[in-house]
Protein backbone atom coordinates (compact mmCIF):
# COMPACT_ATOMS: atom_id res chain seq x y z
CA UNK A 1 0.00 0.00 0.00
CA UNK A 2 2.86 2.38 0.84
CA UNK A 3 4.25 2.16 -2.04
CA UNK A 4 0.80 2.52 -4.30
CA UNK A 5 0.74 6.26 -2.20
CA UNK A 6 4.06 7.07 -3.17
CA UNK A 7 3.14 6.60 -6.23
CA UNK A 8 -0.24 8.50 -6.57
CA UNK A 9 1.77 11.60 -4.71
CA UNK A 10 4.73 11.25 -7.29
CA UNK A 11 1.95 11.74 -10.24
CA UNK A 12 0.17 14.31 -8.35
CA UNK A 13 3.44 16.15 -7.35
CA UNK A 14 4.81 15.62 -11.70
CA UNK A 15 1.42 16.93 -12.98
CA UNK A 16 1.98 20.09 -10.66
CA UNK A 17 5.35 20.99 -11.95
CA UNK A 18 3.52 20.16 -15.60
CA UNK A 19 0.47 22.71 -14.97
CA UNK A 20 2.67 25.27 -13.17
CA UNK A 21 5.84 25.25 -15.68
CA UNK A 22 3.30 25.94 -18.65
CA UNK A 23 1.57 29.16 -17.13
CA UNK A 24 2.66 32.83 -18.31
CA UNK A 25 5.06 33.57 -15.17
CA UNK A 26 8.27 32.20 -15.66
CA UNK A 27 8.83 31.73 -11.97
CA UNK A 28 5.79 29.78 -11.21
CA UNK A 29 7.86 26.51 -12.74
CA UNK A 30 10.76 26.80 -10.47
CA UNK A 31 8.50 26.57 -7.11
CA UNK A 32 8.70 22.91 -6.92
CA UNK A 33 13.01 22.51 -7.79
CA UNK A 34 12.92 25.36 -5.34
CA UNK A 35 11.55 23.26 -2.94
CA UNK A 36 12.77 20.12 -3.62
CA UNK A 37 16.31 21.57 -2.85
CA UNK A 38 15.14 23.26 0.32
CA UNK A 39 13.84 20.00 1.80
CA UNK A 40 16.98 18.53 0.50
CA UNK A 41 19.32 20.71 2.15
CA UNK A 42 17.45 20.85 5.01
CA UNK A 43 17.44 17.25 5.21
CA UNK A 44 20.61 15.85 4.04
CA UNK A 45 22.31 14.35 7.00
CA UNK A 46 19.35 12.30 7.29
CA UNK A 47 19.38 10.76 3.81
CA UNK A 48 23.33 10.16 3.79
CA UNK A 49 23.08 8.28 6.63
CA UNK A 50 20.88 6.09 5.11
CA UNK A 51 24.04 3.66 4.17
CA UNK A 52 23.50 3.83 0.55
CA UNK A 53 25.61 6.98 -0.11
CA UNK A 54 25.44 6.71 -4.12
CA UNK A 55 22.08 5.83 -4.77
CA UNK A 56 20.99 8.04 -2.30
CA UNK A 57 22.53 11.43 -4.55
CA UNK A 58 22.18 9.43 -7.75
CA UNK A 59 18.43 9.81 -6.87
CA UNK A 60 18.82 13.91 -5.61
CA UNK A 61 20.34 14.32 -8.85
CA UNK A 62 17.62 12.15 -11.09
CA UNK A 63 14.62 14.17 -9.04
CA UNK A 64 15.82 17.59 -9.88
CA UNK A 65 16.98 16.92 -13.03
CA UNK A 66 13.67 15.77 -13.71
CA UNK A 67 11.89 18.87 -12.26
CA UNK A 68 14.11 21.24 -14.27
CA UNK A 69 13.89 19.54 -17.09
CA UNK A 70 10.28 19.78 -16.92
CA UNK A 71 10.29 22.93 -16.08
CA UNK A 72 12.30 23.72 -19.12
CA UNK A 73 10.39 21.89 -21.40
CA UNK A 74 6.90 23.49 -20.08
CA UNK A 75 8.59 27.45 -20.68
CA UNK A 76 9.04 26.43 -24.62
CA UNK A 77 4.97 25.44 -24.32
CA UNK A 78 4.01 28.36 -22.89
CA UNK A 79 6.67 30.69 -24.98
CA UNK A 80 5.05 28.89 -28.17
CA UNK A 81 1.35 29.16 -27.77
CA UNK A 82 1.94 32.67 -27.48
């Protein structure tokens, strides 16, 4: 079950950073990166002490990659339809 949650919030949390990177303000798109490295930051001890160094960043580094890219890809959208 936990892991059909994760899930659902991971979709939710994607089509977000889709609606919001497509809108007229720029800025609106980089709320979620934005807070993704906050809680990162804020939690990073935490996470590295987890034991699996490597995978642990590899992930950080997939999940804002991800956002940005997104974010990105949603600015040439909204820069187009204009």
């Amino acid at each position: 079950m936990s892991y059909l949650l994760l899930l659902i919030v991971a979709s939710m949390i994607l089509g977000l950073q889709r609606y919001l990177s497509t809108r007229k303000n720029v800025y609106l798109g980089g709320i979620l990166p934005f807070l993704f490295t906050s809680f990162i930051c804020l939690n990073i001890n935490h996470l590295l002490n987890s034991g699996q160094k490597f995978y642990t960043l590899l992930a950080i580094l997939a999940c804002l990659t991800g956002l940005i890219n997104m974010w990105i890809s949603g600015r040439g959208k909204a820069t187009a339809s204009k």
